[in-house]
PDB file of N, CA and C in Angstrom:
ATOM      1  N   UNK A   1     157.693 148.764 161.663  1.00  0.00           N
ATOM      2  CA  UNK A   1     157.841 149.465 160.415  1.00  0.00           C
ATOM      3  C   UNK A   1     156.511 149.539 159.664  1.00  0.00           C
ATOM      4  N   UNK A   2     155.675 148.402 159.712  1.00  0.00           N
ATOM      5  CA  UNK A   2     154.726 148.307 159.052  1.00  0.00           C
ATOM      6  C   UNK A   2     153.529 149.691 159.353  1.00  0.00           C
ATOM      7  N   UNK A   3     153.531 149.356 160.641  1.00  0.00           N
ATOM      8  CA  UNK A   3     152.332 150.434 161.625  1.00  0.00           C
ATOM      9  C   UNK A   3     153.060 151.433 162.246  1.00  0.00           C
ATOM     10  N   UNK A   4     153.662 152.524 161.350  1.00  0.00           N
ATOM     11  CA  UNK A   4     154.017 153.857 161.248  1.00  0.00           C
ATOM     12  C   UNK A   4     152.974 154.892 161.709  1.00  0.00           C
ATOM     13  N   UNK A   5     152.410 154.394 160.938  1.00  0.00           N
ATOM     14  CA  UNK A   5     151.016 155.199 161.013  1.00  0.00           C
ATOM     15  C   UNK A   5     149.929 155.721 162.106  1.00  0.00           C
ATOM     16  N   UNK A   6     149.879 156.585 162.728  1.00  0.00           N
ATOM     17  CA  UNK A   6     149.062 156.625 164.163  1.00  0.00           C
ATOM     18  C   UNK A   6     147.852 156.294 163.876  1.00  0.00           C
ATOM     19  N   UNK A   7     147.152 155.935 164.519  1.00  0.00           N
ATOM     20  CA  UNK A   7     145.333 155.288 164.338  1.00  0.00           C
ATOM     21  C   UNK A   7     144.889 155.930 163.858  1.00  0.00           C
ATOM     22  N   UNK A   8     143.722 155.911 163.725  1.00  0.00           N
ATOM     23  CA  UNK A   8     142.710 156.952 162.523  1.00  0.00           C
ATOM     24  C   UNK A   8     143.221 157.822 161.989  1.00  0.00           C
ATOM     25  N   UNK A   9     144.010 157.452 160.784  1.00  0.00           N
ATOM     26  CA  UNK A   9     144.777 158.346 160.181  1.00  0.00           C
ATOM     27  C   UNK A   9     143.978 158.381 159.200  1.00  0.00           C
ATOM     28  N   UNK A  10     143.496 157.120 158.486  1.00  0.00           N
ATOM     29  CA  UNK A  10     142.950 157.108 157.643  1.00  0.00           C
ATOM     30  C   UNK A  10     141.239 156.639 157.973  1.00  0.00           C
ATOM     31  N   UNK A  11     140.767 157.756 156.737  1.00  0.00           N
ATOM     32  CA  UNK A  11     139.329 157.215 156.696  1.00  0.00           C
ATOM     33  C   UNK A  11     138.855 156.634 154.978  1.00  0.00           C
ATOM     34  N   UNK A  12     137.910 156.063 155.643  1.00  0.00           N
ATOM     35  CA  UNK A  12     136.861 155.382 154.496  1.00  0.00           C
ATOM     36  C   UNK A  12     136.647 156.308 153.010  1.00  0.00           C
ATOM     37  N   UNK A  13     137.262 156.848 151.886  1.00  0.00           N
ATOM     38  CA  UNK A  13     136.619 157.151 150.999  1.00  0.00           C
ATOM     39  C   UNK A  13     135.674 156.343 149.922  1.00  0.00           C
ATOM     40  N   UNK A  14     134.550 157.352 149.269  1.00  0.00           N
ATOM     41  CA  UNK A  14     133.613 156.319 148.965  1.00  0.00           C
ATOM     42  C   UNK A  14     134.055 156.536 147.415  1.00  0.00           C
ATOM     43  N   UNK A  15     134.604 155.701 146.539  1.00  0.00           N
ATOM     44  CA  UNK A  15     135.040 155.674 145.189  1.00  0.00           C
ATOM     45  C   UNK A  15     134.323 156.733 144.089  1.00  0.00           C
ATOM     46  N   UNK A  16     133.219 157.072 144.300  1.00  0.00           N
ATOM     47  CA  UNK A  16     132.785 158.231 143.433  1.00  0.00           C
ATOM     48  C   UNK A  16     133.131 159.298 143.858  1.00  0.00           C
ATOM     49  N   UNK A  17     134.083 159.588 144.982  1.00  0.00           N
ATOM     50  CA  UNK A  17     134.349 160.715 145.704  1.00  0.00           C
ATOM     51  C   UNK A  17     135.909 160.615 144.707  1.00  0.00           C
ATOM     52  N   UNK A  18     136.496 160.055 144.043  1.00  0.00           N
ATOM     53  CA  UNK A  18     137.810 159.906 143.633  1.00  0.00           C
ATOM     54  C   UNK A  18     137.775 159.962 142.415  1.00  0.00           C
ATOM     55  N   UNK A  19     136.663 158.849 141.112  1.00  0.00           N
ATOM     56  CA  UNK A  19     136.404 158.843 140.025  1.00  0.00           C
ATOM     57  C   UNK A  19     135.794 159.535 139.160  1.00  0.00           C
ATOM     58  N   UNK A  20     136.717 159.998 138.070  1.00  0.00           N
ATOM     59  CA  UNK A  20     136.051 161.405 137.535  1.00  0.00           C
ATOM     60  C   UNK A  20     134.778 160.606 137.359  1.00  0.00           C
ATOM     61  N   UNK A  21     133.926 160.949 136.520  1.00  0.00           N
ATOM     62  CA  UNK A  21     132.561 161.172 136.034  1.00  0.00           C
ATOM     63  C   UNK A  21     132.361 160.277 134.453  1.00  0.00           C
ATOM     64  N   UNK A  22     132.008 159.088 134.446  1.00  0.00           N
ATOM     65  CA  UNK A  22     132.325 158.588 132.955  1.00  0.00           C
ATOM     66  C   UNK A  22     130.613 157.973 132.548  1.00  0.00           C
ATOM     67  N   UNK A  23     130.682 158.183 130.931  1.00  0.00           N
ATOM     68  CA  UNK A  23     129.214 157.977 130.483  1.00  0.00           C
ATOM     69  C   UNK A  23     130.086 156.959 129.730  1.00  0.00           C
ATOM     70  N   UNK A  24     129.489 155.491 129.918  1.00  0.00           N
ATOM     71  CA  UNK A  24     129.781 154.205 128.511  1.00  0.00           C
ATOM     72  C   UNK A  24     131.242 153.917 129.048  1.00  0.00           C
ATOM     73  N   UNK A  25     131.840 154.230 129.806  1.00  0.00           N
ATOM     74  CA  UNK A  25     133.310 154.066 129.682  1.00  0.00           C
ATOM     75  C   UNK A  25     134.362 155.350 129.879  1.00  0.00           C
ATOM     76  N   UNK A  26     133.803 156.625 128.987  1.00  0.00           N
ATOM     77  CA  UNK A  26     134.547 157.366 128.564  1.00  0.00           C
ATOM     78  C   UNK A  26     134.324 158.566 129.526  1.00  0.00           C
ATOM     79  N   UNK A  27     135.307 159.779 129.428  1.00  0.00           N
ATOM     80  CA  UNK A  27     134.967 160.809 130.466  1.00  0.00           C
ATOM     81  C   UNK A  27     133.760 161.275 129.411  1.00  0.00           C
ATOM     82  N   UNK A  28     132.719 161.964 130.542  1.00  0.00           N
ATOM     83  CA  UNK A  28     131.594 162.935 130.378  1.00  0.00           C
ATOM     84  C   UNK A  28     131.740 163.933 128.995  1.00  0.00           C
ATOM     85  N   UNK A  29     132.747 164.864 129.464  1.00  0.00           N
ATOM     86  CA  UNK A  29     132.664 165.549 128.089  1.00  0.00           C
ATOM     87  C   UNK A  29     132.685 165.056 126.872  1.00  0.00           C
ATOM     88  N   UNK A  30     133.821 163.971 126.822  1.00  0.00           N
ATOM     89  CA  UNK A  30     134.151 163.884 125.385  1.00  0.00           C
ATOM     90  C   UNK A  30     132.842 163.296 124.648  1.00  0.00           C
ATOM     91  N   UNK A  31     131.940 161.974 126.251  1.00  0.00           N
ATOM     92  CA  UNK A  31     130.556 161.595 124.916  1.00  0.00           C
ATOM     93  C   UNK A  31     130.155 162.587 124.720  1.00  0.00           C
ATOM     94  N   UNK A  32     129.774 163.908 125.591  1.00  0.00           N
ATOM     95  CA  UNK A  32     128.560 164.733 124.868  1.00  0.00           C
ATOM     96  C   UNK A  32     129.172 165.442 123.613  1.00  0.00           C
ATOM     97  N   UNK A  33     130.366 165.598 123.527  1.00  0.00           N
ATOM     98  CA  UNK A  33     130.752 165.964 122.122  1.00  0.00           C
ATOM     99  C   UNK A  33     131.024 164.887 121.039  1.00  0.00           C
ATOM    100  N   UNK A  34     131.129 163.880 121.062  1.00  0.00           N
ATOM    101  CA  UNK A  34     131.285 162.996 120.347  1.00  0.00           C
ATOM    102  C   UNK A  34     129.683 162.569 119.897  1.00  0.00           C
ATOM    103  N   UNK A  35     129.121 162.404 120.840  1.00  0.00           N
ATOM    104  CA  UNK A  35     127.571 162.039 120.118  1.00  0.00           C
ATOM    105  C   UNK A  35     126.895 163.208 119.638  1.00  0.00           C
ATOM    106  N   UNK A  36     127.024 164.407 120.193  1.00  0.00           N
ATOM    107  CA  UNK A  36     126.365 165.184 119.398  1.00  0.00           C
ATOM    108  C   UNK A  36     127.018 165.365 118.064  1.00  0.00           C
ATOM    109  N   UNK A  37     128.092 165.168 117.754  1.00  0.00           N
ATOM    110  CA  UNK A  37     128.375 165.594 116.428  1.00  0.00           C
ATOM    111  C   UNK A  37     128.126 164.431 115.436  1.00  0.00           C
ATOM    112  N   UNK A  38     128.379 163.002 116.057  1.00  0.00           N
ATOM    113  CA  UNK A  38     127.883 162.346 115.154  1.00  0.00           C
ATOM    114  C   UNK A  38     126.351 162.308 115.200  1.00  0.00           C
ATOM    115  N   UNK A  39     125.617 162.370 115.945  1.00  0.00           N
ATOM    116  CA  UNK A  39     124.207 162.799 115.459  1.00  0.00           C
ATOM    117  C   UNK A  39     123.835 163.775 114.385  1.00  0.00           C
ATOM    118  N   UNK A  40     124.936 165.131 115.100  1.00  0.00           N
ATOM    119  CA  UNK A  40     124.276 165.923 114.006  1.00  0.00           C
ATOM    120  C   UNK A  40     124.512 165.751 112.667  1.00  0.00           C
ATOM    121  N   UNK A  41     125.654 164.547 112.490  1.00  0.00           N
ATOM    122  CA  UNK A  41     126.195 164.200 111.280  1.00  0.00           C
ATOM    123  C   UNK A  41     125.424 163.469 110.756  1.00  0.00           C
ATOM    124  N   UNK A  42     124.756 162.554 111.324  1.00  0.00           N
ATOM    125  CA  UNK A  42     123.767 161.361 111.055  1.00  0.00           C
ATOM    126  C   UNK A  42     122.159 162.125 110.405  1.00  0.00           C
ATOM    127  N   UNK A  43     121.826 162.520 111.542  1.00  0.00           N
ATOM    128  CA  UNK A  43     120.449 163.285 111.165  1.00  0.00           C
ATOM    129  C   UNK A  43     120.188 165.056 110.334  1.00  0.00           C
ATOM    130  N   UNK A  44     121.439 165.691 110.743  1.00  0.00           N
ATOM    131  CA  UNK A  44     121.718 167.094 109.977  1.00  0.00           C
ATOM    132  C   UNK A  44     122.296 166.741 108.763  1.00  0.00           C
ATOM    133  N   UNK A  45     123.097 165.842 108.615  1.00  0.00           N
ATOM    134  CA  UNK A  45     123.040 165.496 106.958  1.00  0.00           C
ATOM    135  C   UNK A  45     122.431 164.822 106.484  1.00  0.00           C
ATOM    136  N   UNK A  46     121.676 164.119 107.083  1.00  0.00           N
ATOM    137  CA  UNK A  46     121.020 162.981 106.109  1.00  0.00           C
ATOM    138  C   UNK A  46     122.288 161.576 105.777  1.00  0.00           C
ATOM    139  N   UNK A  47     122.794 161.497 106.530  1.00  0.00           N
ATOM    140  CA  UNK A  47     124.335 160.559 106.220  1.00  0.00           C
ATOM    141  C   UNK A  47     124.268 159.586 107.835  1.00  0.00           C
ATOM    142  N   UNK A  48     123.370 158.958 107.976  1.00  0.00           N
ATOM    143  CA  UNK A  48     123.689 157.941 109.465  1.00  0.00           C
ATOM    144  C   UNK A  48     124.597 156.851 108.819  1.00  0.00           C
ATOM    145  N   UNK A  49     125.059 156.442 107.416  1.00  0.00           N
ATOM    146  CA  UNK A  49     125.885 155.192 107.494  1.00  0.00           C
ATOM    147  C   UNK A  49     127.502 155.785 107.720  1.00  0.00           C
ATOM    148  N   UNK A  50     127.472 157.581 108.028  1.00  0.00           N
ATOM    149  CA  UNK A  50     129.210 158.066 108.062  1.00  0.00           C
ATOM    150  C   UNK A  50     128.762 158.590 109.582  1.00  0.00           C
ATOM    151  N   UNK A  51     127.490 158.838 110.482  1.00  0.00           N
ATOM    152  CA  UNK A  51     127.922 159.785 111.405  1.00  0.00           C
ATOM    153  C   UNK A  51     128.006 158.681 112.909  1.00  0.00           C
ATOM    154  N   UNK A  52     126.991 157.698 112.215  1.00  0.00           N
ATOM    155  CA  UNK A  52     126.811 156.286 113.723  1.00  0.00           C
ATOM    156  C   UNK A  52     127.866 155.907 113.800  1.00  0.00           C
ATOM    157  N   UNK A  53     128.679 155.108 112.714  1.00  0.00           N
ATOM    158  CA  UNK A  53     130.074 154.294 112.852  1.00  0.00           C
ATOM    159  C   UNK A  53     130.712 155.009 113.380  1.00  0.00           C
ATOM    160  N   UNK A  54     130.803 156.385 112.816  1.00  0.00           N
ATOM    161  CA  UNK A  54     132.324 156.891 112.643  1.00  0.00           C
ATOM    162  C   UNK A  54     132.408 157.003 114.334  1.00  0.00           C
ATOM    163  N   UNK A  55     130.781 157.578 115.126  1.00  0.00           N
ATOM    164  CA  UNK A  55     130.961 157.780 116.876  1.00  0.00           C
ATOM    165  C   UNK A  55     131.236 156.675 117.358  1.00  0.00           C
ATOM    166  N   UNK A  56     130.636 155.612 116.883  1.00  0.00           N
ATOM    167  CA  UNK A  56     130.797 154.304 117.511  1.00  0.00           C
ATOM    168  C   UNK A  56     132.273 153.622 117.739  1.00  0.00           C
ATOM    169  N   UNK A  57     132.674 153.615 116.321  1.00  0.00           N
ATOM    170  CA  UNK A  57     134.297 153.523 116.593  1.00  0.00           C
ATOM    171  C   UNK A  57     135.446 154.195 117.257  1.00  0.00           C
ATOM    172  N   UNK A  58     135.092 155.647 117.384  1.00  0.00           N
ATOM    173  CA  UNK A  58     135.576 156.744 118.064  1.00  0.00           C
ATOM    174  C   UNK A  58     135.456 156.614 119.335  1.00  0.00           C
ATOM    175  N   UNK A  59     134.504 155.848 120.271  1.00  0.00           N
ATOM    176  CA  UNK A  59     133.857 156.284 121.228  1.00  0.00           C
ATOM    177  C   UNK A  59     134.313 154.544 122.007  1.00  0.00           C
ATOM    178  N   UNK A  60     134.755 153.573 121.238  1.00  0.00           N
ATOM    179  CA  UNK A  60     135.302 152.519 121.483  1.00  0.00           C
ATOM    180  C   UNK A  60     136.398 152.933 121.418  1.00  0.00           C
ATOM    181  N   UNK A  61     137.608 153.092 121.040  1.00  0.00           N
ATOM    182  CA  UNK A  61     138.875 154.012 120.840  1.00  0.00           C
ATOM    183  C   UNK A  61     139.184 154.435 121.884  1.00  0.00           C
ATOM    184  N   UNK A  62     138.263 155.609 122.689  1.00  0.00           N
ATOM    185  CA  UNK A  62     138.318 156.360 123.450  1.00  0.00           C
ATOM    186  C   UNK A  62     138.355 155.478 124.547  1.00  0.00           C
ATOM    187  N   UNK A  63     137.100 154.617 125.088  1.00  0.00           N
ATOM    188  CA  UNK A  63     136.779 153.928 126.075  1.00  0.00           C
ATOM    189  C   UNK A  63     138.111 152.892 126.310  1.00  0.00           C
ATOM    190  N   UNK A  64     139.079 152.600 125.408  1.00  0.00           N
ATOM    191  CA  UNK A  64     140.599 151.679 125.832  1.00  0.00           C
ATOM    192  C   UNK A  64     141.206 152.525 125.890  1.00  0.00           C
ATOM    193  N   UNK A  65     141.365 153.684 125.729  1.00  0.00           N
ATOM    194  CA  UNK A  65     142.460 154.165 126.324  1.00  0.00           C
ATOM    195  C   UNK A  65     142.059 154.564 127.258  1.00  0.00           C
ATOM    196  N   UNK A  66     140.700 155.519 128.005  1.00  0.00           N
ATOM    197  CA  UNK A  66     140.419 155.370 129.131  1.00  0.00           C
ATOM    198  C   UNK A  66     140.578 154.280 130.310  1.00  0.00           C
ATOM    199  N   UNK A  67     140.643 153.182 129.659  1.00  0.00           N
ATOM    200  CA  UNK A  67     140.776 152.129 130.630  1.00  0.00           C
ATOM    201  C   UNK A  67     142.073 152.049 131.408  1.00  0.00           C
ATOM    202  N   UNK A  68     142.825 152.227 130.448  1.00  0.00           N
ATOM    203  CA  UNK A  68     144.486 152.282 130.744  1.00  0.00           C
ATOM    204  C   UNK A  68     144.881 153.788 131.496  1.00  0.00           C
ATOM    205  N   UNK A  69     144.095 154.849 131.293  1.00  0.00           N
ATOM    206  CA  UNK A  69     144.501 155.579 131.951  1.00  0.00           C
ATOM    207  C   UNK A  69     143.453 157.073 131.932  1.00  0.00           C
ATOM    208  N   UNK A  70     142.771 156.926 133.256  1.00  0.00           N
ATOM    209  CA  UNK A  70     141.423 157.783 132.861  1.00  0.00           C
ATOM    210  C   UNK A  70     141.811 159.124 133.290  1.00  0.00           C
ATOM    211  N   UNK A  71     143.008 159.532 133.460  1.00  0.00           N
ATOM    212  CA  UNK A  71     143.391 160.980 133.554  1.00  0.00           C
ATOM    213  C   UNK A  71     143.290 161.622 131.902  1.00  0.00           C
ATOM    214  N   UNK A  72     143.424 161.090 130.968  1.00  0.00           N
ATOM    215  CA  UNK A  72     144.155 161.477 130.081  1.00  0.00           C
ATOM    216  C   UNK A  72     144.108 162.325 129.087  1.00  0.00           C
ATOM    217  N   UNK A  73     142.577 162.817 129.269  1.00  0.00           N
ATOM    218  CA  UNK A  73     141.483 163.995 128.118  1.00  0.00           C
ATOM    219  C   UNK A  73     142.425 165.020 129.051  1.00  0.00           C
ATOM    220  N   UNK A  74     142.374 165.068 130.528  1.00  0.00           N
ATOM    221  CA  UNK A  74     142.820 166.286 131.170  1.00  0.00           C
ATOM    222  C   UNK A  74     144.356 166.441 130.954  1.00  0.00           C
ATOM    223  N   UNK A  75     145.028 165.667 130.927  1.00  0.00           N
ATOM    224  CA  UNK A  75     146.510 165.705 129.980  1.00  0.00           C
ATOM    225  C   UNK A  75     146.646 166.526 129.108  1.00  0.00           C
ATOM    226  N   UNK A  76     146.006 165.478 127.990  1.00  0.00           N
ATOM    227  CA  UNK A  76     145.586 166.061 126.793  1.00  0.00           C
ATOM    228  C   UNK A  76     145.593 167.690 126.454  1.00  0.00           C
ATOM    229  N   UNK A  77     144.112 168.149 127.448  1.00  0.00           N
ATOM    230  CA  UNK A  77     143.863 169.604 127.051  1.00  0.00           C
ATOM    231  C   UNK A  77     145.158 170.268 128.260  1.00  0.00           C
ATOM    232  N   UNK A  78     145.886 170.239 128.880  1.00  0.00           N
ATOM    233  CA  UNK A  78     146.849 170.945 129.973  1.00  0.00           C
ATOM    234  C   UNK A  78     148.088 170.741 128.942  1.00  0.00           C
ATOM    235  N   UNK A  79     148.546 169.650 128.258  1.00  0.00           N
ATOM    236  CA  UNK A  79     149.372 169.646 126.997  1.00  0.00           C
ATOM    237  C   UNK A  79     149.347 170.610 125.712  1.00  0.00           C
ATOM    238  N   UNK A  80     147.887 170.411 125.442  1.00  0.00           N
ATOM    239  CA  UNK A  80     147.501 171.688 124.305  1.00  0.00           C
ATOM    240  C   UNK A  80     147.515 173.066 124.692  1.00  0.00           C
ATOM    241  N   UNK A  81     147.383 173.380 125.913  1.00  0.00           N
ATOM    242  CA  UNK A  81     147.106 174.826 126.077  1.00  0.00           C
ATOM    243  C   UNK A  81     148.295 175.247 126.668  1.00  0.00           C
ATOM    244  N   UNK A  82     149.417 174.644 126.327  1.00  0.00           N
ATOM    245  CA  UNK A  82     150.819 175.356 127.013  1.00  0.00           C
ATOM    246  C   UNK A  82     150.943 175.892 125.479  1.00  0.00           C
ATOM    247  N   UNK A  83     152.160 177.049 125.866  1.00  0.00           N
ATOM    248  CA  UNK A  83     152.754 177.331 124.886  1.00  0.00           C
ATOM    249  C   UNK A  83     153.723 176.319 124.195  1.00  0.00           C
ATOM    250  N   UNK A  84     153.834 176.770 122.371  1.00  0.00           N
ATOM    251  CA  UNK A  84     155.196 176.120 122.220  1.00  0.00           C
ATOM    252  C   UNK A  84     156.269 176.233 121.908  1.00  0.00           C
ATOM    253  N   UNK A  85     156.600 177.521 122.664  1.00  0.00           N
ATOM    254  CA  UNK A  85     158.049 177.971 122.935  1.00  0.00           C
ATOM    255  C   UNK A  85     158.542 178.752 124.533  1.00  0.00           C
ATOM    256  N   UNK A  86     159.304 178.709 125.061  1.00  0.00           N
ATOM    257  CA  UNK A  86     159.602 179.050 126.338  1.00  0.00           C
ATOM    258  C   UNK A  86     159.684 180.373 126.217  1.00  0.00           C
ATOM    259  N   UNK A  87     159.240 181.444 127.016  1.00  0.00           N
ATOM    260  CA  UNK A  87     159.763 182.922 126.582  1.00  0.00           C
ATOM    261  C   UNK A  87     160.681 183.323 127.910  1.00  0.00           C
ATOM    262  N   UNK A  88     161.891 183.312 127.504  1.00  0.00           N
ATOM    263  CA  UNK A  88     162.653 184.252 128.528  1.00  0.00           C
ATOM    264  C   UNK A  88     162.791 185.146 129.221  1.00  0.00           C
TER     265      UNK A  88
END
């Protein structure tokens, strides 16, 4: 029962061949939008004590729920872009 399986059924994948793409923790996109805006918040306003935290905390936030489940920005936007009503 165990060895169902005919021989070389399976091969070796190499884990970056499977794992999306993450900067700090978090998927790719969301840092480059998350730091650029708190930058531009930081240095385009003249305000770094509202634009550093606010990414920093945001960007920690992000990185636990990534942990628990790193599908979930792509959820997310496949959730938002349905309609929200069924049309017959």
């Amino acid at each position: 029962m165990e060895n169902d399986v005919p021989e070389k059924y399976y091969a070796p994948v190499h884990q970056s061949l499977i794992q999306p793409v993450m900067i700090a923790g978090v998927p790719r996109q969301f840092a480059f939008i998350n730091w650029t805006t708190a930058l531009a918040v930081s240095f385009g306003m003249h305000m770094p004590w509202i634009g550093l935290p606010l990414g920093l905390v945001l960007h920690i936030v992000v990185a636990r729920i990534t942990k628990n489940d790193v599908d979930w920005m792509n959820i997310l936007m496949r959730y938002l872009r349905q309609p929200t009503r069924l049309e017959t």
